[in-house]
PDB file of N, CA and C in Angstrom:
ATOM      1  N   UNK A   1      40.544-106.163  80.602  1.00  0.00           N
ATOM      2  CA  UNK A   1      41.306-104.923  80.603  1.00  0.00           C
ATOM      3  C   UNK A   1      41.259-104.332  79.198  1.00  0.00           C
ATOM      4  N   UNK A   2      41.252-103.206  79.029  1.00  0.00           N
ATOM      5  CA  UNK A   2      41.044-102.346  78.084  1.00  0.00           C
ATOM      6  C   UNK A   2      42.037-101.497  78.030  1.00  0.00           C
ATOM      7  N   UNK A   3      42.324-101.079  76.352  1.00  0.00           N
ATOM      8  CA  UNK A   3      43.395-100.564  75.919  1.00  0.00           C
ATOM      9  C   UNK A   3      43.520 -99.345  77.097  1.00  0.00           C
ATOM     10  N   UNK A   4      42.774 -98.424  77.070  1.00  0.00           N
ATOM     11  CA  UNK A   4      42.131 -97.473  78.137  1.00  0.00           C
ATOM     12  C   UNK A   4      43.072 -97.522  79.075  1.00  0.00           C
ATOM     13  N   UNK A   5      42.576 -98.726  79.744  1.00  0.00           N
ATOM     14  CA  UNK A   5      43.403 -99.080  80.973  1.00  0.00           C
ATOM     15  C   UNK A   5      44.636 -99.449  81.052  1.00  0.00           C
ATOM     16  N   UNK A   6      45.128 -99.971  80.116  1.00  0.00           N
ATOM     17  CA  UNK A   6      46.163 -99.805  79.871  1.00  0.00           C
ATOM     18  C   UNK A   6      47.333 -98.910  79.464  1.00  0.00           C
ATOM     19  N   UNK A   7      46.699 -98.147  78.934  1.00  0.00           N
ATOM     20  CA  UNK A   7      47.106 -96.443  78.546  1.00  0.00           C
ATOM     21  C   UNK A   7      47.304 -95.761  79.726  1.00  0.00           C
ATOM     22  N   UNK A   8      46.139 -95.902  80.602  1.00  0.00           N
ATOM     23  CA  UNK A   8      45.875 -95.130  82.264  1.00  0.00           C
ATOM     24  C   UNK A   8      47.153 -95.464  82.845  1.00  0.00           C
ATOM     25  N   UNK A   9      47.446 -97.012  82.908  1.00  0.00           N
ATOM     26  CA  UNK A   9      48.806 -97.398  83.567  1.00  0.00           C
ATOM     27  C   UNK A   9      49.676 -97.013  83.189  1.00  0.00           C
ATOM     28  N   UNK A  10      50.232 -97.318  82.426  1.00  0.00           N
ATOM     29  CA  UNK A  10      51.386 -96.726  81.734  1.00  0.00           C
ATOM     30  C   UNK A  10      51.462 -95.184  81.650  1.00  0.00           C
ATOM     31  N   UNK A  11      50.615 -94.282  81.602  1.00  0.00           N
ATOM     32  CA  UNK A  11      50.444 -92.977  81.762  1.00  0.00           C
ATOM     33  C   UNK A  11      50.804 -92.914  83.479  1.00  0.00           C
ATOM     34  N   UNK A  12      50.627 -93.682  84.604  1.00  0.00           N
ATOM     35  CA  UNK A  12      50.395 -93.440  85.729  1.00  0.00           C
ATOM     36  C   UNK A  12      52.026 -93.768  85.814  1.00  0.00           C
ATOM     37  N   UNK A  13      52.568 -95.000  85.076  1.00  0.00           N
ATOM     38  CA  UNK A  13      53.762 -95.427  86.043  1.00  0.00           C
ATOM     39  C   UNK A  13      55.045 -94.368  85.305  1.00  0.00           C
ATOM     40  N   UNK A  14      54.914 -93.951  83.949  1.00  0.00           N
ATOM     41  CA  UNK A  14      55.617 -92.728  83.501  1.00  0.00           C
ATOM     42  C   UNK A  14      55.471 -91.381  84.389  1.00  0.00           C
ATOM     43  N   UNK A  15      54.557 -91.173  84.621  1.00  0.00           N
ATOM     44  CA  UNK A  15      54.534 -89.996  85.724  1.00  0.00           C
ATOM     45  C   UNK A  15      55.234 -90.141  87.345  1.00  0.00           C
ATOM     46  N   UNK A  16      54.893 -91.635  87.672  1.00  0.00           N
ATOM     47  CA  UNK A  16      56.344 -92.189  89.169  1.00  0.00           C
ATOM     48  C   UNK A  16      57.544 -91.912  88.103  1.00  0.00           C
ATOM     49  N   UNK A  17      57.650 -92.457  87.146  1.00  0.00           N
ATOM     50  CA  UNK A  17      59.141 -92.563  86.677  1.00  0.00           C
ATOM     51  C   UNK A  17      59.856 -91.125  86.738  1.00  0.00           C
ATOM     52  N   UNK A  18      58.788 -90.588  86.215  1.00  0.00           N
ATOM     53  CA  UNK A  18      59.759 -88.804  86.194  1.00  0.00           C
ATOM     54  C   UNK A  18      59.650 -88.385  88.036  1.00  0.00           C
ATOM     55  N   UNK A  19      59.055 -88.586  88.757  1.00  0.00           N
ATOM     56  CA  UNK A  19      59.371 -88.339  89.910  1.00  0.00           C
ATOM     57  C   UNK A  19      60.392 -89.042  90.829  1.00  0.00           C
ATOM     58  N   UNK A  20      60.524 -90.405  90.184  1.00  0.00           N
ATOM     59  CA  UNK A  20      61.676 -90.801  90.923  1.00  0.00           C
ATOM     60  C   UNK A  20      63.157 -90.107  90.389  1.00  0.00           C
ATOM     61  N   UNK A  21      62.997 -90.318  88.955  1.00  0.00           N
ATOM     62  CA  UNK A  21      64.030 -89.767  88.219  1.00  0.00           C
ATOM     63  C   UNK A  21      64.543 -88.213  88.752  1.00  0.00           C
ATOM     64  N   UNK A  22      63.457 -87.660  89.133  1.00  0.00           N
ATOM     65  CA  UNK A  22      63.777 -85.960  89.374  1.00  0.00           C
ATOM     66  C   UNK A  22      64.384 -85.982  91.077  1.00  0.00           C
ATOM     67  N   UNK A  23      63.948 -86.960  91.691  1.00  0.00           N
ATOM     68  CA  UNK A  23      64.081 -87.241  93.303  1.00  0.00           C
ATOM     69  C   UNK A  23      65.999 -87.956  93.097  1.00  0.00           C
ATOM     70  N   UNK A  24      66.094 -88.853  91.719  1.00  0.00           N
ATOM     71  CA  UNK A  24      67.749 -89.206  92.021  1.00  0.00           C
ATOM     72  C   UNK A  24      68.683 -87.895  91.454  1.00  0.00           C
ATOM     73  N   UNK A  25      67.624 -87.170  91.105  1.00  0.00           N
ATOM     74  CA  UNK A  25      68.977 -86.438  89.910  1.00  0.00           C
ATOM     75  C   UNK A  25      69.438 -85.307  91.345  1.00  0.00           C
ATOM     76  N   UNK A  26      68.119 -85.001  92.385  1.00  0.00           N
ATOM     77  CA  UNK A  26      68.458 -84.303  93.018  1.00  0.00           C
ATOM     78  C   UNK A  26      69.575 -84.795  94.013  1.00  0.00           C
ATOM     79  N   UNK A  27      69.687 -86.281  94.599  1.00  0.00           N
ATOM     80  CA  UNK A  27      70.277 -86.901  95.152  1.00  0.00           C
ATOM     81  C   UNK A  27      71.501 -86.742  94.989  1.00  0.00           C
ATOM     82  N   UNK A  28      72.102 -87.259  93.467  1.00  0.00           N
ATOM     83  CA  UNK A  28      73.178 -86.725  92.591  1.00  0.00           C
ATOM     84  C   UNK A  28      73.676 -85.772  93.089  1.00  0.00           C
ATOM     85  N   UNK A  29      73.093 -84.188  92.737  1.00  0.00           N
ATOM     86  CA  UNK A  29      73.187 -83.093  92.660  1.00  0.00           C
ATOM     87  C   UNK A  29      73.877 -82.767  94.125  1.00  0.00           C
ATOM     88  N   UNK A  30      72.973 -83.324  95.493  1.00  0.00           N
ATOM     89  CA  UNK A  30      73.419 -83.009  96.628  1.00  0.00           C
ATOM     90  C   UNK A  30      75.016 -83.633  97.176  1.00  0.00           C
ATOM     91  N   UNK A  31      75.032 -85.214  96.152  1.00  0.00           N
ATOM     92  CA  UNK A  31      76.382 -85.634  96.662  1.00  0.00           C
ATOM     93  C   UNK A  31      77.400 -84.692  95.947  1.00  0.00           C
ATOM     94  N   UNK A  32      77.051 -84.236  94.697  1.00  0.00           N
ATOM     95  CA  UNK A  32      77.573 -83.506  94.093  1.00  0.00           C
ATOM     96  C   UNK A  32      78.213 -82.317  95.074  1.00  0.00           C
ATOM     97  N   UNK A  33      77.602 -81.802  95.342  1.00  0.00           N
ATOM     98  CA  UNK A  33      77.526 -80.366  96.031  1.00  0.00           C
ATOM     99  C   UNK A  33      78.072 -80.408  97.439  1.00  0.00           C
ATOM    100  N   UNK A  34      78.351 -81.461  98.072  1.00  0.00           N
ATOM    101  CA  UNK A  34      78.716 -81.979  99.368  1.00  0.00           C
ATOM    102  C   UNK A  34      80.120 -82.723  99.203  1.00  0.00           C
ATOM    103  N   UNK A  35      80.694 -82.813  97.813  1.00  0.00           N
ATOM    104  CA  UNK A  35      81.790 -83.338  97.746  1.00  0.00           C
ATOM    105  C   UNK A  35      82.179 -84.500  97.980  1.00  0.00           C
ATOM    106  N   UNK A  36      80.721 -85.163  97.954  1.00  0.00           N
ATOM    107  CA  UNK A  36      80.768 -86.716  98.705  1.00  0.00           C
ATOM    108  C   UNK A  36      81.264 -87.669  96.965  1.00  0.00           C
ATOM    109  N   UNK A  37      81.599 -88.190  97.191  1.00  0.00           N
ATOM    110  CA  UNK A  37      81.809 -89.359  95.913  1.00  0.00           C
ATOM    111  C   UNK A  37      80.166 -89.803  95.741  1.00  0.00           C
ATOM    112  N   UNK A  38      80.111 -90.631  94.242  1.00  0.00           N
ATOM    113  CA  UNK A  38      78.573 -91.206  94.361  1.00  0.00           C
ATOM    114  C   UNK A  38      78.462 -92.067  94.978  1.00  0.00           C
ATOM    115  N   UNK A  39      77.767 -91.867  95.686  1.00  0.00           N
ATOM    116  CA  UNK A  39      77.336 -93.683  97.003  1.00  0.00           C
ATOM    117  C   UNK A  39      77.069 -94.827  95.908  1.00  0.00           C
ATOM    118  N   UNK A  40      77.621 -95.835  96.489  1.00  0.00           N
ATOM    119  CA  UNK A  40      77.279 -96.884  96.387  1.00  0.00           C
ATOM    120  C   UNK A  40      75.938 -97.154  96.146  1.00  0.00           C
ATOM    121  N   UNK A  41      74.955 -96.378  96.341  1.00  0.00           N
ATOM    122  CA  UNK A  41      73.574 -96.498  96.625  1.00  0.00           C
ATOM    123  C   UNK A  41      73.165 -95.969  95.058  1.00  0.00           C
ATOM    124  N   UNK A  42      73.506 -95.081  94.598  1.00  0.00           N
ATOM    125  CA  UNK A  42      73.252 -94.375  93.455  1.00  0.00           C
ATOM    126  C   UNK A  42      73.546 -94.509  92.322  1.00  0.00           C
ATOM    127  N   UNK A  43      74.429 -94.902  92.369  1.00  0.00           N
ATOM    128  CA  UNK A  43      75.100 -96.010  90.920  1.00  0.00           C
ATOM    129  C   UNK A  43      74.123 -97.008  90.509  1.00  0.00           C
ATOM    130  N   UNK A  44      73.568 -97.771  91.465  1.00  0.00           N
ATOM    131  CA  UNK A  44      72.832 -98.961  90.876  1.00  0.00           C
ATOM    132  C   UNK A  44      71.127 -98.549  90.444  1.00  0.00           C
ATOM    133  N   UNK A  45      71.010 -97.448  91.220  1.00  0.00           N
ATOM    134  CA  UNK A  45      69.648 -96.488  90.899  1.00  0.00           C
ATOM    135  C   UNK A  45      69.667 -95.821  89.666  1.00  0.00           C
ATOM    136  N   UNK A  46      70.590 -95.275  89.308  1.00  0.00           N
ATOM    137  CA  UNK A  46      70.672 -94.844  87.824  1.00  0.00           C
ATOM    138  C   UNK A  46      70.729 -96.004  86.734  1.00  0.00           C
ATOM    139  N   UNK A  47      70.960 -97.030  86.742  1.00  0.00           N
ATOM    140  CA  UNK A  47      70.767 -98.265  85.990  1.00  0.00           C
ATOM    141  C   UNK A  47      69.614 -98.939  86.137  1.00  0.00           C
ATOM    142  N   UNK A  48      69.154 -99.023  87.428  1.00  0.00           N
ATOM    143  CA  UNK A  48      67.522 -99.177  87.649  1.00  0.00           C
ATOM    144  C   UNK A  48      66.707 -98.222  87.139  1.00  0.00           C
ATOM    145  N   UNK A  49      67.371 -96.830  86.746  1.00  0.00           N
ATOM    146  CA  UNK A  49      66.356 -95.915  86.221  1.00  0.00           C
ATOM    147  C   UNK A  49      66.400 -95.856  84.383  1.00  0.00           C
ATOM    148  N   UNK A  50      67.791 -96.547  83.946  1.00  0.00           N
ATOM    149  CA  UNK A  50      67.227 -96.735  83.015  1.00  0.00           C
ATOM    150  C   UNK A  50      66.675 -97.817  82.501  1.00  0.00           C
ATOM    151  N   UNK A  51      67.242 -99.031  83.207  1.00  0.00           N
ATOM    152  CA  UNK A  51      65.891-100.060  82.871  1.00  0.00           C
ATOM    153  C   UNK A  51      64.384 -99.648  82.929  1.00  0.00           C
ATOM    154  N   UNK A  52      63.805 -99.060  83.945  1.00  0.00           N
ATOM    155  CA  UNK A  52      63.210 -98.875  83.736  1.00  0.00           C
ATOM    156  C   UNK A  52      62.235 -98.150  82.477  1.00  0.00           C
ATOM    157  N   UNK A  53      62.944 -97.117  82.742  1.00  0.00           N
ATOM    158  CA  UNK A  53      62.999 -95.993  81.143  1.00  0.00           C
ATOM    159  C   UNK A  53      63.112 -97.195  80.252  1.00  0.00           C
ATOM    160  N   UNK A  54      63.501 -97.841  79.759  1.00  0.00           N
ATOM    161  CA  UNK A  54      63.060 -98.916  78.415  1.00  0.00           C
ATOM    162  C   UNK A  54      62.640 -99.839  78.627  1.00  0.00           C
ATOM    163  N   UNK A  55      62.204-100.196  79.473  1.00  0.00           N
ATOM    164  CA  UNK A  55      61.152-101.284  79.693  1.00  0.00           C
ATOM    165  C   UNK A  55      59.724-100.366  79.703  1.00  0.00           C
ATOM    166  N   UNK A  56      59.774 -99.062  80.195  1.00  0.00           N
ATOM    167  CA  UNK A  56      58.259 -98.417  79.755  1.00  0.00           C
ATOM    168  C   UNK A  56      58.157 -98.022  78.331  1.00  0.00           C
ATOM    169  N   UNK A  57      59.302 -97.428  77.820  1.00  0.00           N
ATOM    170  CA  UNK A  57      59.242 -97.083  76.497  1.00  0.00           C
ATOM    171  C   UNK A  57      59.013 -98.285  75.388  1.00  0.00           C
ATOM    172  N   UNK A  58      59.448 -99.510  76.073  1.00  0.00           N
ATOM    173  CA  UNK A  58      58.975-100.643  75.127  1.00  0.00           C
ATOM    174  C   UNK A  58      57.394-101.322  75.174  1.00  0.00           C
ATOM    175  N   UNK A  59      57.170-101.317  76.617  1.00  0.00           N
ATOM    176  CA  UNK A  59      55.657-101.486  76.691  1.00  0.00           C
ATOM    177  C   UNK A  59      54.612-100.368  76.013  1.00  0.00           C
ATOM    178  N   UNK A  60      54.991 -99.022  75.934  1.00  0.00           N
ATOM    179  CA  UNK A  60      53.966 -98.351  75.555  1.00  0.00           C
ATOM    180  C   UNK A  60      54.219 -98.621  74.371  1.00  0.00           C
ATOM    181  N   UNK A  61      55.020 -98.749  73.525  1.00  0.00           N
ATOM    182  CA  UNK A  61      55.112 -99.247  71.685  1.00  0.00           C
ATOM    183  C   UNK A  61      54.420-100.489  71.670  1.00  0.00           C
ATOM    184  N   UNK A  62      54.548-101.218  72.483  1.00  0.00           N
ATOM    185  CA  UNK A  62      53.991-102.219  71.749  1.00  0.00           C
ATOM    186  C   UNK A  62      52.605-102.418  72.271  1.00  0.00           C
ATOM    187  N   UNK A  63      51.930-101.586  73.176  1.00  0.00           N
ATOM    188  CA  UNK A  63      50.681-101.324  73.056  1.00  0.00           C
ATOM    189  C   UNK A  63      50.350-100.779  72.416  1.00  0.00           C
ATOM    190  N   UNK A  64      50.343 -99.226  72.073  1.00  0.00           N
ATOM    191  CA  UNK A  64      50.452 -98.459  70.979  1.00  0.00           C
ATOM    192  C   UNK A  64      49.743 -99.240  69.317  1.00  0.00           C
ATOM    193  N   UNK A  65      51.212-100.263  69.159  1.00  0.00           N
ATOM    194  CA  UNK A  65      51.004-100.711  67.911  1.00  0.00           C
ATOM    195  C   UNK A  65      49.633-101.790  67.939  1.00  0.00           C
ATOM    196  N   UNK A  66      49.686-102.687  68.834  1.00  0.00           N
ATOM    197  CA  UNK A  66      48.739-103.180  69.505  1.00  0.00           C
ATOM    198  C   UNK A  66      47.392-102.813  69.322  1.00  0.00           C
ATOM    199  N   UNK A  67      47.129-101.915  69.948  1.00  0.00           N
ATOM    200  CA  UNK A  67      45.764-101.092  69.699  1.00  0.00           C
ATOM    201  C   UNK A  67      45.817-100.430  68.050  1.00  0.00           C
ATOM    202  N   UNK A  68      46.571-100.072  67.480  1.00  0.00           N
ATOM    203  CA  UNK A  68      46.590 -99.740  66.250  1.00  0.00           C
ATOM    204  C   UNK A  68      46.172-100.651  65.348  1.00  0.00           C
ATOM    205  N   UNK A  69      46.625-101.884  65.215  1.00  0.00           N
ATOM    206  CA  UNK A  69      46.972-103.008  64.729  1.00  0.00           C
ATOM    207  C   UNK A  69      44.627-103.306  64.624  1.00  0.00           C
ATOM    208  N   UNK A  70      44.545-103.375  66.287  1.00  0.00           N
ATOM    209  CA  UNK A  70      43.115-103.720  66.678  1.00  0.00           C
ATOM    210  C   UNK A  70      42.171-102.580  65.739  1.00  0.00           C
ATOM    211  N   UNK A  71      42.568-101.643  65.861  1.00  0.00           N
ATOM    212  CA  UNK A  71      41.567-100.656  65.345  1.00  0.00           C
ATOM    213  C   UNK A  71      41.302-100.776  63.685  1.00  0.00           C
ATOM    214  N   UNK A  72      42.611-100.974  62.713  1.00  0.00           N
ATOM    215  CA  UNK A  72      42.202-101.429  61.707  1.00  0.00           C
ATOM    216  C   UNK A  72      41.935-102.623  61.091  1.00  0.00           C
ATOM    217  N   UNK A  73      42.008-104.041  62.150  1.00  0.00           N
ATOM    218  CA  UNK A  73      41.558-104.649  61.499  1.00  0.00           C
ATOM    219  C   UNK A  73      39.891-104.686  61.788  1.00  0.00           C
ATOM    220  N   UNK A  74      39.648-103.917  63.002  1.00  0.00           N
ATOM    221  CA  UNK A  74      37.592-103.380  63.298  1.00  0.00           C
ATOM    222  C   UNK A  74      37.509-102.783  62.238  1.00  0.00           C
ATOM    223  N   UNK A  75      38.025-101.950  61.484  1.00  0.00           N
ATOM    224  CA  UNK A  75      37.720-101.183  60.660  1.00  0.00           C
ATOM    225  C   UNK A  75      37.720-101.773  59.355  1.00  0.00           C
ATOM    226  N   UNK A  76      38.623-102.874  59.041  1.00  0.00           N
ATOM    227  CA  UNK A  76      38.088-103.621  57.754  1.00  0.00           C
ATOM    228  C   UNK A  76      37.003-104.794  57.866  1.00  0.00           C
ATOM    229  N   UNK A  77      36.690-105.237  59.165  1.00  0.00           N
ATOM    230  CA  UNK A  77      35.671-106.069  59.597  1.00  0.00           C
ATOM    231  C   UNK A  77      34.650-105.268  59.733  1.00  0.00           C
ATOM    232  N   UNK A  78      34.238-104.159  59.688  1.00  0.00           N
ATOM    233  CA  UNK A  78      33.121-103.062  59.455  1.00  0.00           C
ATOM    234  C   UNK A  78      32.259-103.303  57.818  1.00  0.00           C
ATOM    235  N   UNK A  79      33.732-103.114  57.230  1.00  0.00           N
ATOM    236  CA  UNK A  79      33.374-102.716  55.495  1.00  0.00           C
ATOM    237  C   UNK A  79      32.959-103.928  55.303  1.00  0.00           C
ATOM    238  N   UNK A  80      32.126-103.739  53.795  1.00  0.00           N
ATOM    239  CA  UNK A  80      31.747-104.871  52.870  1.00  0.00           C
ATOM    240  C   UNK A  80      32.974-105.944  52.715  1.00  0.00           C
ATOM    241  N   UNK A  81      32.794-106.884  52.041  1.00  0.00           N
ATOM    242  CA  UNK A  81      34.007-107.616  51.602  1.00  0.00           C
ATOM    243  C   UNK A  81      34.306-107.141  50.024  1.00  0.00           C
ATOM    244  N   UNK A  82      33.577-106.535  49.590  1.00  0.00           N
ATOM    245  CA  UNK A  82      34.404-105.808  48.148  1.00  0.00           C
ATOM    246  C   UNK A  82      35.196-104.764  48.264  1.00  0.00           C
ATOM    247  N   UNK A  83      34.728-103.948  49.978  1.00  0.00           N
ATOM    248  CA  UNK A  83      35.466-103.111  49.829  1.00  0.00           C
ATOM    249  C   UNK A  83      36.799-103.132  50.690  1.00  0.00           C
ATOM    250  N   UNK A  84      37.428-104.335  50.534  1.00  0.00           N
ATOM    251  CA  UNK A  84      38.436-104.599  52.092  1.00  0.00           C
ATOM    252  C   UNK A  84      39.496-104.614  50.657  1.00  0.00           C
ATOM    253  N   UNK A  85      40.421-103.792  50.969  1.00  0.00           N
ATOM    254  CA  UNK A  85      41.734-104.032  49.893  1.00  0.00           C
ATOM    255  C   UNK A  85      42.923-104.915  50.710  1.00  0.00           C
ATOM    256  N   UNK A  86      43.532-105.747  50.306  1.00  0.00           N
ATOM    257  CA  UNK A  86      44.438-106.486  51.286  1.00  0.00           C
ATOM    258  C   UNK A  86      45.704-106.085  50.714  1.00  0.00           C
ATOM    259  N   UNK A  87      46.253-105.532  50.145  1.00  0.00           N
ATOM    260  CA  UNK A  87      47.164-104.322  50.035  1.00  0.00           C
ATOM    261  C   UNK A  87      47.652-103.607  51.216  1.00  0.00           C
ATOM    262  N   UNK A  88      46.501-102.870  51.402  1.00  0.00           N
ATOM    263  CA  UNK A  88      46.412-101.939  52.317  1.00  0.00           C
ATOM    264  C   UNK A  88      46.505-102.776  53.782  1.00  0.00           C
ATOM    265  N   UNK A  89      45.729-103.908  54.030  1.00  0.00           N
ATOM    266  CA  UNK A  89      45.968-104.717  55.381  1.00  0.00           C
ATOM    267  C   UNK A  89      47.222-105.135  55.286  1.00  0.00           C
ATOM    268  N   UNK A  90      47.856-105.532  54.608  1.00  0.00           N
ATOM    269  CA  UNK A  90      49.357-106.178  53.963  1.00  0.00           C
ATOM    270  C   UNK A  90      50.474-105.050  54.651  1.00  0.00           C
ATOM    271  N   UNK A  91      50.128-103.761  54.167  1.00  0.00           N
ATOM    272  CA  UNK A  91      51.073-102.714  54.563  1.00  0.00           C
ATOM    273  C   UNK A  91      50.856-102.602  55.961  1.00  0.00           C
ATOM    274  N   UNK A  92      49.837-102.576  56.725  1.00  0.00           N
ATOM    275  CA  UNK A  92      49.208-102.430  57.964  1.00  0.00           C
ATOM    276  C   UNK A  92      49.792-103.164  58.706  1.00  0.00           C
ATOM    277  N   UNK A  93      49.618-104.631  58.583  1.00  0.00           N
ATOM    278  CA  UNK A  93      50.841-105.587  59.150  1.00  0.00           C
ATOM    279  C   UNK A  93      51.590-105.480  59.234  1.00  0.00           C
ATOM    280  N   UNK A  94      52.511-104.709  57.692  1.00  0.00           N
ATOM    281  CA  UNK A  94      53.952-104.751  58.033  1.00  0.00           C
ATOM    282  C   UNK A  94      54.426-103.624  58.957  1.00  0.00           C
ATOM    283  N   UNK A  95      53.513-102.349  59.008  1.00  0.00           N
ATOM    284  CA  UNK A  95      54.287-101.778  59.715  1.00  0.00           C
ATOM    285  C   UNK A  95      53.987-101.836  61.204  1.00  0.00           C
ATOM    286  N   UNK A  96      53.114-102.468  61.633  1.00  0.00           N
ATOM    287  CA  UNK A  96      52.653-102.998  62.602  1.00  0.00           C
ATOM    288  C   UNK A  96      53.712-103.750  63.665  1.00  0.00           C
ATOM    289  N   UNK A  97      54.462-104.626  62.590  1.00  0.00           N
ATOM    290  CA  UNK A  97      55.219-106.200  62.966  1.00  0.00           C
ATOM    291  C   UNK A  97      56.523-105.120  63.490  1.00  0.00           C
ATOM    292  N   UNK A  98      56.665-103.887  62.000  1.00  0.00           N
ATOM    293  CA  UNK A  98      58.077-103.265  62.419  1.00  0.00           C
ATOM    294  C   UNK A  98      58.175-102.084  63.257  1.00  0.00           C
ATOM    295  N   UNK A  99      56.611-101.902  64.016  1.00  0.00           N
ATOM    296  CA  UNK A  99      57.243-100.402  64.620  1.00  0.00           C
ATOM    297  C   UNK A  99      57.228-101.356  66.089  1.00  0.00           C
ATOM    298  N   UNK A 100      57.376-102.634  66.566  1.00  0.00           N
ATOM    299  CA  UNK A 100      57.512-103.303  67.673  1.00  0.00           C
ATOM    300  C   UNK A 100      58.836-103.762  67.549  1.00  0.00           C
ATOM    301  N   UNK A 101      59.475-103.692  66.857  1.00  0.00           N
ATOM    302  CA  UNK A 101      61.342-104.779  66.485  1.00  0.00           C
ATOM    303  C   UNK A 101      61.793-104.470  67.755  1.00  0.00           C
ATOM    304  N   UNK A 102      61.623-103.169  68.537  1.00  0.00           N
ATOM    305  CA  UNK A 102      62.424-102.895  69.589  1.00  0.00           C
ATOM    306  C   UNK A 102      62.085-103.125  70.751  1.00  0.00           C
ATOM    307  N   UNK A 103      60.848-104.175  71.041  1.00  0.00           N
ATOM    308  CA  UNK A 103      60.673-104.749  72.034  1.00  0.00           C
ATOM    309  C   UNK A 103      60.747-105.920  72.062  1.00  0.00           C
ATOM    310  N   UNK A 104      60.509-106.650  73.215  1.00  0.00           N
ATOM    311  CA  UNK A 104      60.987-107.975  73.101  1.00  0.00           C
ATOM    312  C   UNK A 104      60.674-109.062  72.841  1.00  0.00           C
ATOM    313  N   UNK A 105      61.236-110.148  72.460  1.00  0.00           N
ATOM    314  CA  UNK A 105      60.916-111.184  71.695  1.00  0.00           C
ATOM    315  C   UNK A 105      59.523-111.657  71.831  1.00  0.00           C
ATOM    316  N   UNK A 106      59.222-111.857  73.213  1.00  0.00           N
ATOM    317  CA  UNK A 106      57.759-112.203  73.487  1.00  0.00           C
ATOM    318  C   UNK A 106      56.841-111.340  72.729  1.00  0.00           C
ATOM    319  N   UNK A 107      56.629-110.465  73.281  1.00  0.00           N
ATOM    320  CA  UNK A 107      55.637-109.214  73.257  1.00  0.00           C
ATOM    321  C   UNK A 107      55.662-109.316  71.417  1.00  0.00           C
ATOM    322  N   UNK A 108      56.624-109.686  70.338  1.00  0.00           N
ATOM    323  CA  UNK A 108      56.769-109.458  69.280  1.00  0.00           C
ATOM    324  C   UNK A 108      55.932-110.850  69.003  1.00  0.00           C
ATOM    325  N   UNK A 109      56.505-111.748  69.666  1.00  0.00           N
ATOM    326  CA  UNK A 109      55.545-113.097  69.114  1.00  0.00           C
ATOM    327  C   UNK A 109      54.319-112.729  69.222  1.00  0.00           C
ATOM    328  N   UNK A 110      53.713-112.437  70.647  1.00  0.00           N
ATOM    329  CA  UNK A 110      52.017-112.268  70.650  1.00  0.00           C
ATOM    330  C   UNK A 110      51.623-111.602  69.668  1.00  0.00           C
ATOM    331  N   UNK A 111      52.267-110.442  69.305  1.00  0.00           N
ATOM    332  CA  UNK A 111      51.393-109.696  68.200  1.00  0.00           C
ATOM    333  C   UNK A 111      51.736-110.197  67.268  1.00  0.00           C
ATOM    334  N   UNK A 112      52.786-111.061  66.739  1.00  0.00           N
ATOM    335  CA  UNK A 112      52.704-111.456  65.174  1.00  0.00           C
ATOM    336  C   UNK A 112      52.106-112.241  65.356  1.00  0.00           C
ATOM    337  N   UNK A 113      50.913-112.997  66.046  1.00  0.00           N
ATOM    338  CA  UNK A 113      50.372-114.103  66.203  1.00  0.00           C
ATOM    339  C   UNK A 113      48.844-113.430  65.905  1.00  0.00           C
ATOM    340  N   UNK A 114      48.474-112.451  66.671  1.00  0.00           N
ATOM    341  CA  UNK A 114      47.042-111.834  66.351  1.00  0.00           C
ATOM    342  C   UNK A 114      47.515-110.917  65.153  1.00  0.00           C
ATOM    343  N   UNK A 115      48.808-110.553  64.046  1.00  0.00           N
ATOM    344  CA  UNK A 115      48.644-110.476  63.114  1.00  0.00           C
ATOM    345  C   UNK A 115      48.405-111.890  61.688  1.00  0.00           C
ATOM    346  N   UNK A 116      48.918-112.629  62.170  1.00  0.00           N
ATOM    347  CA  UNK A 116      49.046-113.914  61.763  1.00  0.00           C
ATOM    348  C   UNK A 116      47.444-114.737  61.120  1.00  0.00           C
ATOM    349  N   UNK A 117      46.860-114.373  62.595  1.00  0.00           N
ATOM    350  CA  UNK A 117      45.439-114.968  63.007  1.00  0.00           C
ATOM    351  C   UNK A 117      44.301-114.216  61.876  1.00  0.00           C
ATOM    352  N   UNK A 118      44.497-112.626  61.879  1.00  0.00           N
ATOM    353  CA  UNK A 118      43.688-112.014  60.554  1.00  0.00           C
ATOM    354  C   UNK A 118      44.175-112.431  59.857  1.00  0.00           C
ATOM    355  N   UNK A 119      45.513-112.489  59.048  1.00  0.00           N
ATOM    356  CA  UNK A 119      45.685-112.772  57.798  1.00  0.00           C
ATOM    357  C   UNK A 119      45.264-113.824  56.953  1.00  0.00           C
TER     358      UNK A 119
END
């Protein structure tokens, strides 16, 4: 699987998400408008909708960084070895390690592990 494809997914299951999301808000709207109280049914859908909502927003960051992470270390495995500054890979890591803090523990281990592994 390829970043690609992975991008494709996550592009595919954000696009269900806003359609389910737009399908409860209307739901809402109708109990709303009907004077009905919120069902029982809808309460637990709006909490399923925002789990969801951050469980995608955390997977696409930490692919994101992921593929970021991949692209420059191809790109210092390209160059000479005089011209690889480890400064610059140093900073790369770090912000690498920190634009993932907000996902979860796992997903943070794997990548500090293939940051780990270049260093």
């Amino acid at each position: 699987i390829s970043y690609t494809d992975v991008e494709a997914a996550l592009a595919g299951f954000e696009n269900r998400y806003q359609q389910l999301s737009t399908k409860n808000k209307l739901i809402l709207r109708f109990e709303f408008l009907a004077g009905v109280e919120a069902s029982c049914s809808s309460m637990p859908t709006v909490q399923i909708m925002e789990e969801l909502r951050n469980t995608l927003s955390e997977l696409s960051v930490f692919w994101r960084a992921a593929q970021n992470w991949d692209k420059a270390v191809e790109k210092q495995l390209r160059q000479s070895p005089d011209m690889i500054r480890v400064v610059d890979l140093q900073r790369e890591a770090h912000a690498t390690l920190r634009a993932i803090r907000c996902c979860p523990q796992e997903h943070q281990l794997l990548l500090r592990k293939r940051v780990d592994a270049f260093r």
